[in-house]
Structures are given as C-alpha cells and as structure tokens.
Protein backbone atom coordinates (compact mmCIF):
# COMPACT_ATOMS: atom_id res chain seq x y z
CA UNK A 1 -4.56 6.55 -19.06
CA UNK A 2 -1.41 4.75 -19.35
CA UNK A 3 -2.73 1.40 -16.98
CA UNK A 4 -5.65 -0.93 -17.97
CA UNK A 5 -8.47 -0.19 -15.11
CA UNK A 6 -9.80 -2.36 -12.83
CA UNK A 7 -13.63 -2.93 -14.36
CA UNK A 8 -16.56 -0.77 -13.50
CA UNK A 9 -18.24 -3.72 -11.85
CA UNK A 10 -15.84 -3.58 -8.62
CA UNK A 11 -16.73 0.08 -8.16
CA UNK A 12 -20.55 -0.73 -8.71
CA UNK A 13 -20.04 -3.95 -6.19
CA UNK A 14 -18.17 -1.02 -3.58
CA UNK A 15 -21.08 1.15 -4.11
CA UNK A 16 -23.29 -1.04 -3.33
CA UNK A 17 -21.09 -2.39 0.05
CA UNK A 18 -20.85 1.04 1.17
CA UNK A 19 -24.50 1.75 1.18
CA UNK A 20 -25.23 -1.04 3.20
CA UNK A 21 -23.18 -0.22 5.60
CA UNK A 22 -24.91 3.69 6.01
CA UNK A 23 -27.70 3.96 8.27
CA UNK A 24 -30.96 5.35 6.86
CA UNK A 25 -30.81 8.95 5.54
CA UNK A 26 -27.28 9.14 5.39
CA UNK A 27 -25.72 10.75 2.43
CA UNK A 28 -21.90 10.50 1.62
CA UNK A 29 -19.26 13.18 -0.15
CA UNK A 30 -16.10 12.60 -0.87
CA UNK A 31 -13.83 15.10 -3.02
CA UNK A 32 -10.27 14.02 -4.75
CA UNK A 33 -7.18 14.95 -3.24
CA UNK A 34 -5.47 18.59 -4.36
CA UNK A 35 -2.61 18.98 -6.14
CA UNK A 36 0.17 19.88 -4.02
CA UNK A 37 2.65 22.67 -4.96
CA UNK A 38 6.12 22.27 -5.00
CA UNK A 39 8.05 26.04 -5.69
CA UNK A 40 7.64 28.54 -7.99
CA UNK A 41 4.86 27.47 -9.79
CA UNK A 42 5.57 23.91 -9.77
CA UNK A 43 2.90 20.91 -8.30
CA UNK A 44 3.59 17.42 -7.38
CA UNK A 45 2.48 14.45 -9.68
CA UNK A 46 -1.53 14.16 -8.38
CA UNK A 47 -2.59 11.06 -6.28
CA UNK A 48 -6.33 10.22 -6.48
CA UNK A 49 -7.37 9.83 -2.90
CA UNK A 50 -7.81 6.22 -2.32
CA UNK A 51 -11.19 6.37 -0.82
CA UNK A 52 -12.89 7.95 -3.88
CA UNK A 53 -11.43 5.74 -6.65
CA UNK A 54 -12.31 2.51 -4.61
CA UNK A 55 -15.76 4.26 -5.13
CA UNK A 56 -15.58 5.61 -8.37
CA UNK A 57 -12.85 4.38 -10.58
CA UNK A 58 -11.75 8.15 -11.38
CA UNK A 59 -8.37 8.91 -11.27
CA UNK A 60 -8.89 12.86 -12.06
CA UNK A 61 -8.55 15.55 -9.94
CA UNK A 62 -11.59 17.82 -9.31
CA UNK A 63 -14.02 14.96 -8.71
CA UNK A 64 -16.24 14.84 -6.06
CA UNK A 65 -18.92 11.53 -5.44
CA UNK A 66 -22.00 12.24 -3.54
CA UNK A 67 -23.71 8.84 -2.24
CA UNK A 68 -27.12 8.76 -1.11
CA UNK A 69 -28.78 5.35 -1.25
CA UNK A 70 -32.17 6.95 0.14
CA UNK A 71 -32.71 9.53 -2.29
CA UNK A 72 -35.99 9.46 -3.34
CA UNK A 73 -34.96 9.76 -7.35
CA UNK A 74 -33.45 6.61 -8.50
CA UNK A 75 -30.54 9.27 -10.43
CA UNK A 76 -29.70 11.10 -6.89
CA UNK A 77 -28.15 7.54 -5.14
CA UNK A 78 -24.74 8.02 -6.73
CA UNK A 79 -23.72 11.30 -9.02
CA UNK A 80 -20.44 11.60 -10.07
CA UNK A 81 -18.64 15.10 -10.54
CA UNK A 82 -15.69 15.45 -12.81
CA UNK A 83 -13.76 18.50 -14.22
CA UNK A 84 -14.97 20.53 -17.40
CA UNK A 85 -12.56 20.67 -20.08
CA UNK A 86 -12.47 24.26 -21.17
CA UNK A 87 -10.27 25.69 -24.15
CA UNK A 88 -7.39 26.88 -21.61
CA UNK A 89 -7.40 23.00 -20.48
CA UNK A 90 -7.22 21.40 -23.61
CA UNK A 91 -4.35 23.92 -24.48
CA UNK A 92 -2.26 23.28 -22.11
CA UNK A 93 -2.83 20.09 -19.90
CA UNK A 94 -5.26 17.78 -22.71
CA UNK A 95 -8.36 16.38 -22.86
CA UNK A 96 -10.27 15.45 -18.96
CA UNK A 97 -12.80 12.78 -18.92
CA UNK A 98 -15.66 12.97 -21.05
CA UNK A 99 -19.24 12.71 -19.07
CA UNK A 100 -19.42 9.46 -21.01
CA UNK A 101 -15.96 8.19 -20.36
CA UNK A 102 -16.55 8.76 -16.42
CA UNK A 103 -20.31 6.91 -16.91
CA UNK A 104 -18.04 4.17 -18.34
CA UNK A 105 -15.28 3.72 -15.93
CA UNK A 106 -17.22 4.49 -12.94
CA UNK A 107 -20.78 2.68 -13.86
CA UNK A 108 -22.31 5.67 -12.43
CA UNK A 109 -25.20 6.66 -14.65
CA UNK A 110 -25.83 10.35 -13.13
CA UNK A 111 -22.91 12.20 -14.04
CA UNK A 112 -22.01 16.22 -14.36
CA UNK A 113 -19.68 18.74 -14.22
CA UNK A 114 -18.13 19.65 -11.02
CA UNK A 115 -19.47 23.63 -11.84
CA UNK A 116 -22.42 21.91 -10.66
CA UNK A 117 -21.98 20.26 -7.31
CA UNK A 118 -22.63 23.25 -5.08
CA UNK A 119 -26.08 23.68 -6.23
CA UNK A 120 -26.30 19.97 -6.37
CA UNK A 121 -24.99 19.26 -2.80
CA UNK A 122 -27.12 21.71 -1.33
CA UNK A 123 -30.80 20.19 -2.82
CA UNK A 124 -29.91 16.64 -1.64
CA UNK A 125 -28.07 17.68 1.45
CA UNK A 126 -31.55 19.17 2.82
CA UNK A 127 -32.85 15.92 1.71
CA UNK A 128 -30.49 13.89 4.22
CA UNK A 129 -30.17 13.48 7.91
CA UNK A 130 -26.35 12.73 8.35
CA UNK A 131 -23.48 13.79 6.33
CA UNK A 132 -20.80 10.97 6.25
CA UNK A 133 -17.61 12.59 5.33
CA UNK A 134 -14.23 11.82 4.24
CA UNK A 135 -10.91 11.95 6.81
CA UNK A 136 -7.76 10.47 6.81
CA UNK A 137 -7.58 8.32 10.17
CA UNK A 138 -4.64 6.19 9.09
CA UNK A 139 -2.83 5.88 13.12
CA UNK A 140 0.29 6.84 11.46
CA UNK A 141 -1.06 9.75 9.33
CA UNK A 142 0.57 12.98 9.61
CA UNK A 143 -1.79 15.81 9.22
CA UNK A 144 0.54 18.59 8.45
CA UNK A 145 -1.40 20.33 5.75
CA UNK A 146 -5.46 20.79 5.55
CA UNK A 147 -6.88 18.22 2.24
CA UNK A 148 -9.79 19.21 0.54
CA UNK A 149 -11.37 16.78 2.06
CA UNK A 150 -10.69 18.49 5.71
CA UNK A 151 -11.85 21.92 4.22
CA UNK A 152 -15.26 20.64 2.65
CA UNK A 153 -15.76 19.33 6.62
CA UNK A 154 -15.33 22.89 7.64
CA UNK A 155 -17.74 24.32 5.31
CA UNK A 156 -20.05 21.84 5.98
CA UNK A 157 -21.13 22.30 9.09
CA UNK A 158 -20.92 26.08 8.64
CA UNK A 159 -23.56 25.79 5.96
CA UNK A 160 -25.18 22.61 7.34
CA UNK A 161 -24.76 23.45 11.32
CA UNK A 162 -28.45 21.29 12.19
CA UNK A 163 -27.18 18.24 10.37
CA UNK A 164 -25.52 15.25 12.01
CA UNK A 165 -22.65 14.17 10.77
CA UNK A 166 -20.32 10.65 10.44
CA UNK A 167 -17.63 9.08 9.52
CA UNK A 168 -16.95 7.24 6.44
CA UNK A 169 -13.33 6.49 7.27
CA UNK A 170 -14.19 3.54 9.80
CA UNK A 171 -16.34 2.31 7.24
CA UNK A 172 -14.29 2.26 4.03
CA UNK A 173 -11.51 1.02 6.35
CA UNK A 174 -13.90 -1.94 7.00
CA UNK A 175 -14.95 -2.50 3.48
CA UNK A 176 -11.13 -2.18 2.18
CA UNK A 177 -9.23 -5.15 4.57
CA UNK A 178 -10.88 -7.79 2.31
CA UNK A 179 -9.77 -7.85 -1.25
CA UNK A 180 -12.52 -8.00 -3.93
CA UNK A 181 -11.15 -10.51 -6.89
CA UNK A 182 -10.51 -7.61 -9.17
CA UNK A 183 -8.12 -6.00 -6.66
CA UNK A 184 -6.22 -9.24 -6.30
CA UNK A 185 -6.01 -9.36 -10.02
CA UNK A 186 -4.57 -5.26 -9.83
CA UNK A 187 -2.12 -6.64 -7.12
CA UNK A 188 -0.66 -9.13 -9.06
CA UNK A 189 0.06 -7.29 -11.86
CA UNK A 190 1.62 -4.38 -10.05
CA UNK A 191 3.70 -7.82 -8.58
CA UNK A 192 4.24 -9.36 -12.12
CA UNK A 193 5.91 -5.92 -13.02
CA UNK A 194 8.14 -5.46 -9.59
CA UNK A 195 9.23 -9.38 -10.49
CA UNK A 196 10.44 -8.07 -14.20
CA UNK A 197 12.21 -5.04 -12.37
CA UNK A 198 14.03 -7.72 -10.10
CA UNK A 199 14.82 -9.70 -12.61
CA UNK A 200 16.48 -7.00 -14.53
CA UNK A 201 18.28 -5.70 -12.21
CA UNK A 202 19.65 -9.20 -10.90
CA UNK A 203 21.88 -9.19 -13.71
CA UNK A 204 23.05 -5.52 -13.40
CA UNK A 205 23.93 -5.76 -9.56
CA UNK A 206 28.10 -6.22 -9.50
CA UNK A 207 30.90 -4.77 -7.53
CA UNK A 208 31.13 -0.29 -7.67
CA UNK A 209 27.68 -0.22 -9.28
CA UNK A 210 25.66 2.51 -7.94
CA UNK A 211 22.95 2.15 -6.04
CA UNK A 212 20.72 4.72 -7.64
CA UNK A 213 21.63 2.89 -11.01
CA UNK A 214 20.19 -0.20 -9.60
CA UNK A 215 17.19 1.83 -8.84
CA UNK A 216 16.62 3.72 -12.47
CA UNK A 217 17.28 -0.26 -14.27
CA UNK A 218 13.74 -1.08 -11.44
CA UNK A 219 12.38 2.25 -12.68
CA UNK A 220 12.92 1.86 -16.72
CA UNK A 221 11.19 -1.93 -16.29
CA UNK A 222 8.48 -0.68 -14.30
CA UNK A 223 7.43 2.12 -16.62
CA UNK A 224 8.47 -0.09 -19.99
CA UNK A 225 5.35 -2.59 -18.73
CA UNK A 226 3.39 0.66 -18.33
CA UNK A 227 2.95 1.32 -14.37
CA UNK A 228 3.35 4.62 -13.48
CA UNK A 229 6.40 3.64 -11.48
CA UNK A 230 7.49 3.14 -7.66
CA UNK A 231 4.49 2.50 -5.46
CA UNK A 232 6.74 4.16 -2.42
CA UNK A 233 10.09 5.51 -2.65
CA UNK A 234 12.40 2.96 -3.39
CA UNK A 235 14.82 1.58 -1.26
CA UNK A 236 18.35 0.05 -2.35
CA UNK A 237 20.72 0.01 0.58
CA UNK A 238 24.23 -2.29 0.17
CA UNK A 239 26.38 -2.64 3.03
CA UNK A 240 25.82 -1.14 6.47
CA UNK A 241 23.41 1.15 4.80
CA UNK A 242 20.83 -1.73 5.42
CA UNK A 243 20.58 -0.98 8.84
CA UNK A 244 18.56 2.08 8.60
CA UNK A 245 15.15 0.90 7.77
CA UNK A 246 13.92 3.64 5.34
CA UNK A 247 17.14 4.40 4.31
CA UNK A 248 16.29 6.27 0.96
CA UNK A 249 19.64 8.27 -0.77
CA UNK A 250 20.58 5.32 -2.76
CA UNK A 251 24.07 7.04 -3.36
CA UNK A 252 26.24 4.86 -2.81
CA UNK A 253 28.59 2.42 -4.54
CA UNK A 254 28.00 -1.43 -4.05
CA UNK A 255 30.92 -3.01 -2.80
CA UNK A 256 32.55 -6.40 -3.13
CA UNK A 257 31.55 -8.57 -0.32
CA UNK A 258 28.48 -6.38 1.00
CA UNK A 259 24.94 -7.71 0.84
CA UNK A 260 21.95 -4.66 -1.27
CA UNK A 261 18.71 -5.28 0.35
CA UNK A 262 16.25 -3.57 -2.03
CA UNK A 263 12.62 -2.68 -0.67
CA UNK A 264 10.52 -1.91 -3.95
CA UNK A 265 7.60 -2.51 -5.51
CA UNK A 266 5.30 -1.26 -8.89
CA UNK A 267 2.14 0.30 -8.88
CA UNK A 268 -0.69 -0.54 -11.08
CA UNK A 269 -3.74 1.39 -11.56
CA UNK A 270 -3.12 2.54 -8.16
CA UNK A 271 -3.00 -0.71 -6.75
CA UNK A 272 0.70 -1.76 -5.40
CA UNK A 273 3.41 -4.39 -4.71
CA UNK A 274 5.21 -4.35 -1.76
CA UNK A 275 9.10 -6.80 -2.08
CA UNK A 276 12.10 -6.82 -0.45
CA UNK A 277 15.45 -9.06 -1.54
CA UNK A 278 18.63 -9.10 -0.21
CA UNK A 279 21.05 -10.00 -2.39
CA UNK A 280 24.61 -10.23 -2.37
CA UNK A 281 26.42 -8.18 -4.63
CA UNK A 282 29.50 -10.33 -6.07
CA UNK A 283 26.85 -12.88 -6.40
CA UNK A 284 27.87 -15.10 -3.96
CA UNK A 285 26.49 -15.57 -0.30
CA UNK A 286 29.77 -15.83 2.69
CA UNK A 287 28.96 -18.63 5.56
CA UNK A 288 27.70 -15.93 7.80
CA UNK A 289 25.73 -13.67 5.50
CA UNK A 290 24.16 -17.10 4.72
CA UNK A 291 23.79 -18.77 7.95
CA UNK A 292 21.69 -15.02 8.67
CA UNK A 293 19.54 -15.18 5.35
CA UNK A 294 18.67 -19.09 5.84
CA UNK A 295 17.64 -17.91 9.82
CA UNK A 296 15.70 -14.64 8.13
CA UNK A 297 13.73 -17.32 5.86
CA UNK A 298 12.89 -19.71 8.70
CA UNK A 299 11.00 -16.68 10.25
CA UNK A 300 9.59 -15.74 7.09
CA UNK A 301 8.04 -19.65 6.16
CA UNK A 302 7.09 -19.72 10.11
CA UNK A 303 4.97 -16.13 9.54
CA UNK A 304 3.27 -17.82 6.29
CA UNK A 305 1.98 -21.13 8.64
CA UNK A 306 1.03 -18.38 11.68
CA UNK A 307 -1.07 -15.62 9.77
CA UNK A 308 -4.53 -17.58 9.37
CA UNK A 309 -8.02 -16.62 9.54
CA UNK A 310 -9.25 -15.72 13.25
CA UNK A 311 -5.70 -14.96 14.54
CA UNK A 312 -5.27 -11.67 16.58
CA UNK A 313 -2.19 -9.56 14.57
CA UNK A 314 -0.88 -9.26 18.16
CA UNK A 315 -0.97 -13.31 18.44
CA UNK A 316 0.53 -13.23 15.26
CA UNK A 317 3.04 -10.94 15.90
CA UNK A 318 4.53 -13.11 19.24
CA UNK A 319 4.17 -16.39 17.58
CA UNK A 320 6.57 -14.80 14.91
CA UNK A 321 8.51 -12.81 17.51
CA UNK A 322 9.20 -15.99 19.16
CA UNK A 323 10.58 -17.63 16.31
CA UNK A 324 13.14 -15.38 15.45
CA UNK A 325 14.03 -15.69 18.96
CA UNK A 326 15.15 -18.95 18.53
CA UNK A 327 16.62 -18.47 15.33
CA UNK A 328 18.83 -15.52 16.56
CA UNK A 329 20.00 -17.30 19.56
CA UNK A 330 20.96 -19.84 16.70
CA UNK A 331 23.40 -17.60 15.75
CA UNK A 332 24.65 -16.23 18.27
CA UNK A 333 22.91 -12.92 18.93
CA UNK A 334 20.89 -13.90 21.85
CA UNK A 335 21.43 -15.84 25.13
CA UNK A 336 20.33 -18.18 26.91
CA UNK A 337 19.39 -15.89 29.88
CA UNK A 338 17.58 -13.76 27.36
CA UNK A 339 15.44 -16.50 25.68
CA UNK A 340 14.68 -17.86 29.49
CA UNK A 341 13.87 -14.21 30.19
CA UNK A 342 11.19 -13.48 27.55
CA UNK A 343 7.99 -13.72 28.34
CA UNK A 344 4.14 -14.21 27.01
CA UNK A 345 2.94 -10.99 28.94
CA UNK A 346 6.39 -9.22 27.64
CA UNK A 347 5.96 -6.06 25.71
CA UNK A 348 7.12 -6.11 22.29
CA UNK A 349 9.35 -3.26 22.72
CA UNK A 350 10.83 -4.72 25.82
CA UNK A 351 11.57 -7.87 23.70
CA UNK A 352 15.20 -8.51 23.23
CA UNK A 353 14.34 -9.89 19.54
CA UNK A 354 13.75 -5.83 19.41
CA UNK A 355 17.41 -5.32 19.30
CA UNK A 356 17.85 -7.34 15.80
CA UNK A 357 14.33 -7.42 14.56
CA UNK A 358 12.77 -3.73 15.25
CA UNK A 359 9.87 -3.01 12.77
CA UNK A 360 6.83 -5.00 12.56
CA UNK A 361 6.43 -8.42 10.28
CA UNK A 362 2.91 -7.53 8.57
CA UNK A 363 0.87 -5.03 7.17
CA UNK A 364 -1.89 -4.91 5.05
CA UNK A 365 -1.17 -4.11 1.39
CA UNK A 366 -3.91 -2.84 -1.49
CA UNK A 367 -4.77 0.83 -2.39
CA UNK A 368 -1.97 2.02 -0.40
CA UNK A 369 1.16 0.48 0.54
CA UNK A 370 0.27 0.44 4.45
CA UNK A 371 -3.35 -0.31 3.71
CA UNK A 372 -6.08 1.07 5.99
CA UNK A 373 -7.99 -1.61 8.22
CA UNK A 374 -10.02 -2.28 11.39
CA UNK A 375 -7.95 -1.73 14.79
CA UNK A 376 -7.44 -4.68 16.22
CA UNK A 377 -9.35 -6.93 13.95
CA UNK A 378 -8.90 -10.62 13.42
CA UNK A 379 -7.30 -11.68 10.36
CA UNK A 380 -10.04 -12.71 7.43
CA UNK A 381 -9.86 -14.93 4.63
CA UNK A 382 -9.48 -12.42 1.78
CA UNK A 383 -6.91 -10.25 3.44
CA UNK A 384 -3.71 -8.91 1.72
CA UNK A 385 -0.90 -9.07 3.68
CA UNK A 386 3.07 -8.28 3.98
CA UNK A 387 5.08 -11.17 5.44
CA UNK A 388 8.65 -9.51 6.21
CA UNK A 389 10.94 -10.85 8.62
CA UNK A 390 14.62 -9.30 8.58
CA UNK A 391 17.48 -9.21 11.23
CA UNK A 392 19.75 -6.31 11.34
CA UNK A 393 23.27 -6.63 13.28
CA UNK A 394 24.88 -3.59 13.75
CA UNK A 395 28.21 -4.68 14.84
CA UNK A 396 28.42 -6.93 12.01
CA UNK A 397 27.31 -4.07 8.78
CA UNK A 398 24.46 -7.18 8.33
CA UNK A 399 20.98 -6.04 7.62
CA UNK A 400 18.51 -8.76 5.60
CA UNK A 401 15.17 -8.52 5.33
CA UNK A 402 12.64 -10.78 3.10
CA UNK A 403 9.16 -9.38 1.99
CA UNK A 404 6.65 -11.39 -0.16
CA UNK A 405 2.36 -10.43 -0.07
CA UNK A 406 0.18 -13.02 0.73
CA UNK A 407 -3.63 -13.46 0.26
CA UNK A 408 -4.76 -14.69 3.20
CA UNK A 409 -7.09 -18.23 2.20
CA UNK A 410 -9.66 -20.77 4.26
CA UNK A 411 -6.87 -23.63 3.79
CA UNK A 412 -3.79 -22.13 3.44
CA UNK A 413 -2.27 -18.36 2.05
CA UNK A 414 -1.36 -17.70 -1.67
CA UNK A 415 1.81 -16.29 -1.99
CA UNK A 416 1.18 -13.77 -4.33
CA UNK A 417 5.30 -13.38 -4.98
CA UNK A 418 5.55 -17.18 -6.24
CA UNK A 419 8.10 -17.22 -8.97
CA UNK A 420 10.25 -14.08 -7.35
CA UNK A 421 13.61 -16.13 -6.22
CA UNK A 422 13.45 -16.19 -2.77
CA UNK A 423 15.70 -19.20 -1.51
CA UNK A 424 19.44 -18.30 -1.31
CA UNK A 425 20.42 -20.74 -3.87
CA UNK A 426 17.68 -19.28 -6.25
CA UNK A 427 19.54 -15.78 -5.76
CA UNK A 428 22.84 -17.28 -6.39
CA UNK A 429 21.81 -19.16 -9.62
CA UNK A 430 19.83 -15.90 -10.98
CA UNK A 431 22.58 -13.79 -10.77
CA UNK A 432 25.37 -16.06 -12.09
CA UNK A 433 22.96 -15.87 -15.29
C-alpha cells in the first residue's frame, strides 16, 4: 500500500469497544464495499467501507469480519476473511494480502480465505442468538444502489429466518464520534499534506490561471507525499462561482480582482482533512472583500470558544448563528428590524442570517468527510470537528468561507490546522512570496 497504516493496536482496541457494546450472544458480519462499474467494462477506484477497516485495518475488497465475542472457541471471537490470490489475479491485478500480512495489519489471529466464509458463517451463526449487521444510516445517505452489505441482509434472514437480528450502525456510529489517538495522528497527516498542497498552490494562484490548474498543482502535492489524493471532490471556485456551495467544474479562469475560495482536503490511509481558504487572486485583499473576510473570521474564532464539551450542536449552532448576525449587520447586510426580529425559538431556516450564511458551521470529520455520529448527542471531549463559517452575497459576486478541524479538548480545542495561514495578512504575505 502506498500510505503507512494506522497500527494494529487501534483495530484490536475497536474490537474490543465493539464487543462491549453487543449484548450476549450477538455475533457481528460485516462485508467490504463492491466495486462499482463504470461502462464497458470499466469499475470505479474501490473504497473500503469505513465500518470494516475501523474494525479490521483491511483495505481489500472481498473481506468480510465476523465478530462473536461469545464464541465458545477462543479462535471464533474475531476471523478475518480476505481474497485468495489465484494465478489469473496475480496476472493481471498483483499480489492480495497474504493470510499473514492480514494477521499483521489487522491483529486478528484467525484468519482465512473468503472461499471459506459460507461454511464458516453458517457453523457460528447457529451458535448465535442475534445477527448484528452492517447498513448505511448516514441521514443524508442516498440509497440508490443495493451494497453488499444490503444483499448479505437479504440472504440472511432467508437462510437465518428464526434469528433476531440488530443493528451495528448505531453502534459503530457511537464508537466512531470520539477519536482514538491513532486516528488523530491519521488526521493530521492527511492535514500536514492538504497544508503542503496550499502552500503550493499559494504561489501558483495569479490573474487567467485556471481553476482546474490550481486543482492538479493540490493534486500533484497530495500524491508526491503519498496520499491517495482528494478526500472529496475538490472545490476551487473564483469569482461569483463561490456562491454555489458544491460548485465542482473548476473551469474557469481566475480573474483580476475576484476572490478563489478552495474547499479541499488529503486523505490518508483513509482518514481525511477537511480546509477551506479564500484567497484573493492578484494577491491583494480590496476594503470590502476584507472588511467580509475579517467579519467571516470573527464567526469562525467565536465557533472555536462555543463548541465545548456538553454543548447541544443545536446550542452551538444559534450561539454561532447569532454571531454572524451581528457581524453581517456590521456590514451592512442585515437590519436593524431584522436583528430585533430574530428570535431564540426562531427556526434556523427562518433565520435571516440564512440568506448570507446557508449551510451548517460543523460537522464531524474522521473516516469519512461527514463523519457518522449519535443524533443529537452532546459534544465530547475527543470529538473531531469542522469549524466553517462563510458569508455569501449574491449581489455583490462575494462568497468566503473559512474551514479549519478541531479536536474538541477538556480545557480548550486543538486546532488541528495550526500553521495553515488563516489571518488575511498571513494570506497576503504567503502569496507575495
């Protein structure tokens, strides 16, 4: 693999956290994703489903983890599967894991081929009571296509119709909001690399550059330190092209006097970075563009103090909310009527802050971008969050946004970004290097 993994001792540790959590006789199976096709006979690049490597460390397709901390043989609590690599796979696609290299990664001492889970499954399935299985219960999920995962449920309770089953998505969910050390130590190298990416592309960003150029200097630095490259599709949108959230063409040319908000970050051993900039592109801030990025900052320092341990997301979320409604009456954008007409009770989408600040300020960050968690769950010490504030005026072709990841701490948050220039003079300085 091209990335250093995490060590086998945080997949042990999850192990370990998961059983806890599953109530006596419970066995859980959990396959890979599939690999998707594209046309012809084309696939997409394969994505280990996040769930199974926080379990396993196996970034292979074809694995499948059964769990059963009851088992009465000490060698049936965790057995890996992984693919077989026959002639016709060495040929043509290389080497899979050894038995040996998956004991090692995973620290999973019961490991076989995956030729042998159905006879496997069925022995210790008869053993169990309840089947916890695998679904993807993300609220903003879209479930267009059956996963493995979904399929295996199918068959499941065709084969094993007297069982009772669960669900290990509420559970995983818990066990993933609070970052193990070794994650934060993932995280901050998928941010060390999305800080060399800035960096390089800081001193390419000029006047009828390209915006997908600007996005292939991020790409060369990110796979030069050896991540496998964006952790979400990038976005690099100058000008009015800012306004549109998830704008994602990057095809068009920076011009003089327009401000390029970039929304990227790096991956690393499936772990990810999630920063935004706006910078301008002569190099040089106007008074307005300015005045707007100094207000966007405010709110940004303001979220930082207000996301501490205890604190509802939705308490959060007005304390920060309120805020930028000071700051964009500040400039201008709101008046006094509508800052006398806001209220505590107010629903955030009947907020007038809505109209220049539309998307939401935090979201946890770790295996995947928008990282699962517990609805409506306190934050916790040990939390990874987003902090990203922007305001977006319309009439004006202004659109900033600011977007660092924080580990939530007992006595204050570590901004895990430190050292990415954030303050507009910072930006100024870097690029006039």
């Amino acid at each position: 693999m091209r990335y250093d993994p995490a060590p086998a001792e945080l997949f042990v540790r999850n192990r370990e956290r998961l059983a806890a959590l599953l109530p006596a006789g419970a066995m859980a199976v959990i396959h890979a994703n599939d690999i998707y096709p594209t046309n012809a006979d084309g696939v997409m690049p394969f994505k280990q489903n996040a769930n199974l490597y926080y379990l396993s460390g196996i970034d292979q397709e074809d694995t499948v983890l059964i769990l059963y901390p009851d088992a009465a043989d000490e060698k049936d609590r965790a057995v890996l599967f992984v693919r077989e690599t026959t002639e016709h796979l060495r040929i043509w696609e290389g080497e899979k894991l050894t038995i040996e290299q998956a004991k090692a990664l995973s620290g999973i001492g019961s490991v076989k081929l995956t030729t042998a889970f159905d006879a496997e499954l069925q022995r210790l399935a008869f053993q169990a009571q309840t089947l916890f299985l695998e679904t993807n219960e993300h609220p903003r999920a879209e479930a267009s296509a059956p996963t493995r995962n979904d399929r295996f449920i199918a068959a499941s309770k065709d084969k094993f119709p007297l069982h009772q089953y669960g669900r290990l998505a509420p559970l995983m969910a818990e066990l993933r909001s609070t970052k193990q050390p070794e994650e934060i130590d993932m995280i901050r190298q998928a941010i060390a690399i999305t800080h060399g990416g800035f960096e390089r592309a800081l001193k390419f960003i000029a006047p009828g550059v390209g915006e997908w150029e600007i996005e292939a200097e991020f790409n060369h630095e990110f796979l030069r330190q050896r991540s496998r490259g964006f952790a979400y599709t990038p976005i690099v949108a100058s000008g009015a092209n800012a306004l549109c959230l998830h704008y994602i063409e990057n095809n068009q040319r920076c011009q003089d006097g327009d401000l390029l908000l970039m929304d990227i970050g790096a991956e690393w051993g499936n772990w990810n970075a999630d920063l935004t900039r706006t910078v301008p592109v002569n190099g040089k801030f106007t008074e307005r563009q300015r005045a707007v990025y100094d207000a966007v900052l405010r709110v940004f320092k303001h979220a930082d103090g207000a996301l501490r341990p205890g604190v509802s997301l939705k308490a959060y979320t007005r304390s920060v909310y309120d805020c930028m409604a000071e700051e964009l009456a500040g400039l201008g954008l709101l008046t006094a009527d509508q800052l006398k007409a806001r209220t505590a009770d107010m629903p955030i989408t009947a907020d007038p802050v809505r109209q220049y600040f539309m998307h939401g300020v935090s979201h946890h960050l770790g295996l995947d971008v928008h990282d699962v968690s517990v609805a409506d769950a306190p934050v916790a010490e040990g939390m990874v969050f987003t902090i990203e504030p922007g305001i977006y005026i319309g009439e004006e072709g202004i659109g900033i946004r600011l977007e660092n990841n924080f580990l939530v701490g007992k006595d204050g948050n570590t901004d895990l970004c430190a050292g990415v220039p954030l303050e507009a003079d910072e930006i100024e300085a870097a690029m006039a290097r």
